[in-house]
Protein backbone atom coordinates (compact mmCIF):
# COMPACT_ATOMS: atom_id res chain seq x y z
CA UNK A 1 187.24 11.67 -170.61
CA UNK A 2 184.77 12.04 -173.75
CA UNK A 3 182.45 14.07 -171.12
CA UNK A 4 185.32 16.46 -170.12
CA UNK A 5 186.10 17.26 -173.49
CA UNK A 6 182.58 17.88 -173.83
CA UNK A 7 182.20 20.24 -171.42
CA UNK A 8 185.01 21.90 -172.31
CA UNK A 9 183.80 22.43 -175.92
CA UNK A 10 180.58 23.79 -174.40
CA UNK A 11 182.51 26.22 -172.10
CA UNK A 12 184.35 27.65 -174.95
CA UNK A 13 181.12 27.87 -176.87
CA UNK A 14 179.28 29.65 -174.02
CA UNK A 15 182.45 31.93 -173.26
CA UNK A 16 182.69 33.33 -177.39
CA UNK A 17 179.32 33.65 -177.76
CA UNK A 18 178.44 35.87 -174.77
CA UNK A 19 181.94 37.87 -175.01
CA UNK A 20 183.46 36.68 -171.51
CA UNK A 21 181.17 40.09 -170.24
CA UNK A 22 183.47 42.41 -172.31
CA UNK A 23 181.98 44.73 -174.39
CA UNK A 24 183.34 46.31 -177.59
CA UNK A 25 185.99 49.24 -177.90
CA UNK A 26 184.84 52.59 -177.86
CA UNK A 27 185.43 53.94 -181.02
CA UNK A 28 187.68 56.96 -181.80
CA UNK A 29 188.23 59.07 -185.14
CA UNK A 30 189.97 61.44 -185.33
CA UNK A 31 188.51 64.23 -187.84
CA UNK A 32 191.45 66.44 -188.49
CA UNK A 33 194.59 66.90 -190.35
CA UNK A 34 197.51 66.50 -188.32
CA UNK A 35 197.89 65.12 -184.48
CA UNK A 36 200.56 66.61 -182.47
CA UNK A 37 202.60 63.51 -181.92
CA UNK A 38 202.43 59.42 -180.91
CA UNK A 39 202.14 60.08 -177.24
CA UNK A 40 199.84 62.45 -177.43
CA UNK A 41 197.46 60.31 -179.58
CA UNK A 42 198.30 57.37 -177.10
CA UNK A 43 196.66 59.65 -174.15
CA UNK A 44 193.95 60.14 -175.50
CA UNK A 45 192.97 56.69 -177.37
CA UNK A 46 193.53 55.11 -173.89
CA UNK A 47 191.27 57.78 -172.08
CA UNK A 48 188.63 56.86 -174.15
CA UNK A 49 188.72 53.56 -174.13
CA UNK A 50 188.61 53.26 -170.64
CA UNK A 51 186.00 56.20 -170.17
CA UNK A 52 183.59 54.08 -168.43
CA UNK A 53 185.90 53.30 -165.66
CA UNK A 54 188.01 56.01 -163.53
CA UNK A 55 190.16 53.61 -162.12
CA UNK A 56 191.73 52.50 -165.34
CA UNK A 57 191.32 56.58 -166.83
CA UNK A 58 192.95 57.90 -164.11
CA UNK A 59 196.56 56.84 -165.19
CA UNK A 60 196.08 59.24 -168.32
CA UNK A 61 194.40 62.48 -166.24
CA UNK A 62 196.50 65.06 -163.94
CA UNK A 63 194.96 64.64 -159.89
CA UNK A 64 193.69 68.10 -160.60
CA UNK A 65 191.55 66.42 -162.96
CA UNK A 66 190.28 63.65 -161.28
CA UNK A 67 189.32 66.04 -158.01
CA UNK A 68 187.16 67.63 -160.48
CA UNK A 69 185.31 64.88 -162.31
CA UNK A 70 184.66 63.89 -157.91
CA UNK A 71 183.48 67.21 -157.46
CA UNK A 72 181.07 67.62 -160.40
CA UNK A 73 179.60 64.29 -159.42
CA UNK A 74 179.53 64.35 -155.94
CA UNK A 75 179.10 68.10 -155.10
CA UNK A 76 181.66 67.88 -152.55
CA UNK A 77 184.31 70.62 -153.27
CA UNK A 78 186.51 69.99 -149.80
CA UNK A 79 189.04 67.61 -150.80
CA UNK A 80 189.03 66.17 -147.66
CA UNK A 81 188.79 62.80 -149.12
CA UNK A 82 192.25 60.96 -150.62
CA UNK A 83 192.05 60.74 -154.53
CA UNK A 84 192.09 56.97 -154.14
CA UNK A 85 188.59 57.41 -152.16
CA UNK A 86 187.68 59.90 -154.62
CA UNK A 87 188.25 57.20 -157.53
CA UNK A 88 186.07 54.59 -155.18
CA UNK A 89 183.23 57.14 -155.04
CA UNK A 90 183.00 58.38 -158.30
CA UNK A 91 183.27 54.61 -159.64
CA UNK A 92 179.98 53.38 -157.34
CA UNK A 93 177.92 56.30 -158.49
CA UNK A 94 179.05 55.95 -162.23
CA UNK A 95 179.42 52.77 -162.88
CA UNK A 96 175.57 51.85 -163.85
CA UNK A 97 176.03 55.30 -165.79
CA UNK A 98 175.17 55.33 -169.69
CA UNK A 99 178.45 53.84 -171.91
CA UNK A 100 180.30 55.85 -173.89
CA UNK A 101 179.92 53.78 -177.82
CA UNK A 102 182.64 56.16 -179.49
CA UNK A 103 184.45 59.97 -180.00
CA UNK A 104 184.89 62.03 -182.73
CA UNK A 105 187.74 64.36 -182.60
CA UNK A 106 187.03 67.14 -184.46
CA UNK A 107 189.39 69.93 -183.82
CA UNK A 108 192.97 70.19 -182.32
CA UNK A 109 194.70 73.40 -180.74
CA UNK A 110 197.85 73.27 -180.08
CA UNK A 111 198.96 76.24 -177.76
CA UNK A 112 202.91 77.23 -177.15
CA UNK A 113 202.86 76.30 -173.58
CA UNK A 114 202.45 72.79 -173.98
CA UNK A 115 198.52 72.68 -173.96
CA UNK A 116 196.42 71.38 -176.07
CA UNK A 117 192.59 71.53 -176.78
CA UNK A 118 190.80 68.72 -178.09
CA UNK A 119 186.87 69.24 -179.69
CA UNK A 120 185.07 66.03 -179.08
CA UNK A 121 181.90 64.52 -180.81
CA UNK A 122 180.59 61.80 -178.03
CA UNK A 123 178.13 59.38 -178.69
CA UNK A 124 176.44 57.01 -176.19
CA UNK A 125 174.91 53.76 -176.09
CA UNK A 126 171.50 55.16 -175.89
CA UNK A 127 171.98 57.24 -179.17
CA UNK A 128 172.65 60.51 -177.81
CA UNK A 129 175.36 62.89 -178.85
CA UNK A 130 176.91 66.04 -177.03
CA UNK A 131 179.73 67.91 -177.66
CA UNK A 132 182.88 68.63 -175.16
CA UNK A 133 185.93 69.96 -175.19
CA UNK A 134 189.17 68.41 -173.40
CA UNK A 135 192.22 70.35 -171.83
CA UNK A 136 195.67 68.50 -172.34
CA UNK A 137 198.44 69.22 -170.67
CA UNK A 138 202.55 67.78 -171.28
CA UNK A 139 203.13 67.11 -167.00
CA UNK A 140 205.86 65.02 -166.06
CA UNK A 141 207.31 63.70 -168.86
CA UNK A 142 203.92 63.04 -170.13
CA UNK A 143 200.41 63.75 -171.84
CA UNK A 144 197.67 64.23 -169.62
CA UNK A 145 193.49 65.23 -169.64
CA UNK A 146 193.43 68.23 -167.20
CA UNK A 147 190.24 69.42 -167.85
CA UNK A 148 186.92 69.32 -169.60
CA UNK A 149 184.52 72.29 -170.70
């Protein structure tokens, strides 16, 4: 009994101090005056968060996106493949792929048919920084990316 305790303790020790493999949240500020509304905000704090991995991102993109993102990476315009293989694909070839540390957003437009821009600061784990700019549409009851530029 007093070694399975010990082993235990030394578990837990092992597990907090190397993070259980999880790394920390992406981090996203938002650099502007007023956000267009809680769901909205929700969209887009979850599709950064899980930037790194398309099958947890996809739930907060259109399909229309997603074939793109497959397209961009793979060069393969046909859309032969099902979205779920897309997701497979773009996952393998991504997933060794630099990690996004955090977002700045920087500028919001809000258009009258339900879409808005979004002006992104990125910054990754290596130190770099680019700038992007996010399409988001109101589909189906919901907020979703639909395109990047």
């Amino acid at each position: 009994m007093k070694y399975t305790k010990a082993c235990l303790i030394l578990i837990l020790i092992i597990l907090c101090s190397t993070g259980c493999g999880t790394r920390e949240m992406i981090e996203i500020n938002y650099n502007v005056q007023e956000i267009p509304n809680h769901d909205f905000m929700l969209t887009v704090n979850n599709y950064f968060q899980h930037f790194d991995d398309i099958r947890r991102w996809r739930d907060y993109t259109t399909e229309t996106y997603v074939k793109s993102v497959y397209a961009w990476c793979t060069g393969d315009y046909t859309e032969e493949a099902t979205v779920d293989e897309m997701v497979k694909v773009y996952y393998q070839l991504n997933k060794d792929s630099l990690k996004l540390e955090s977002v700045d957003i920087n500028n919001i437009e809000v258009s009258e048919n339900d879409e808005i821009l979004i002006e992104v600061s990125r910054t990754w784990e290596d130190g770099q920084k680019d700038e992007s700019t996010y399409s988001i549409l109101f589909e189906n009851e919901g907020w979703k990316i639909d395109d990047r530029m």
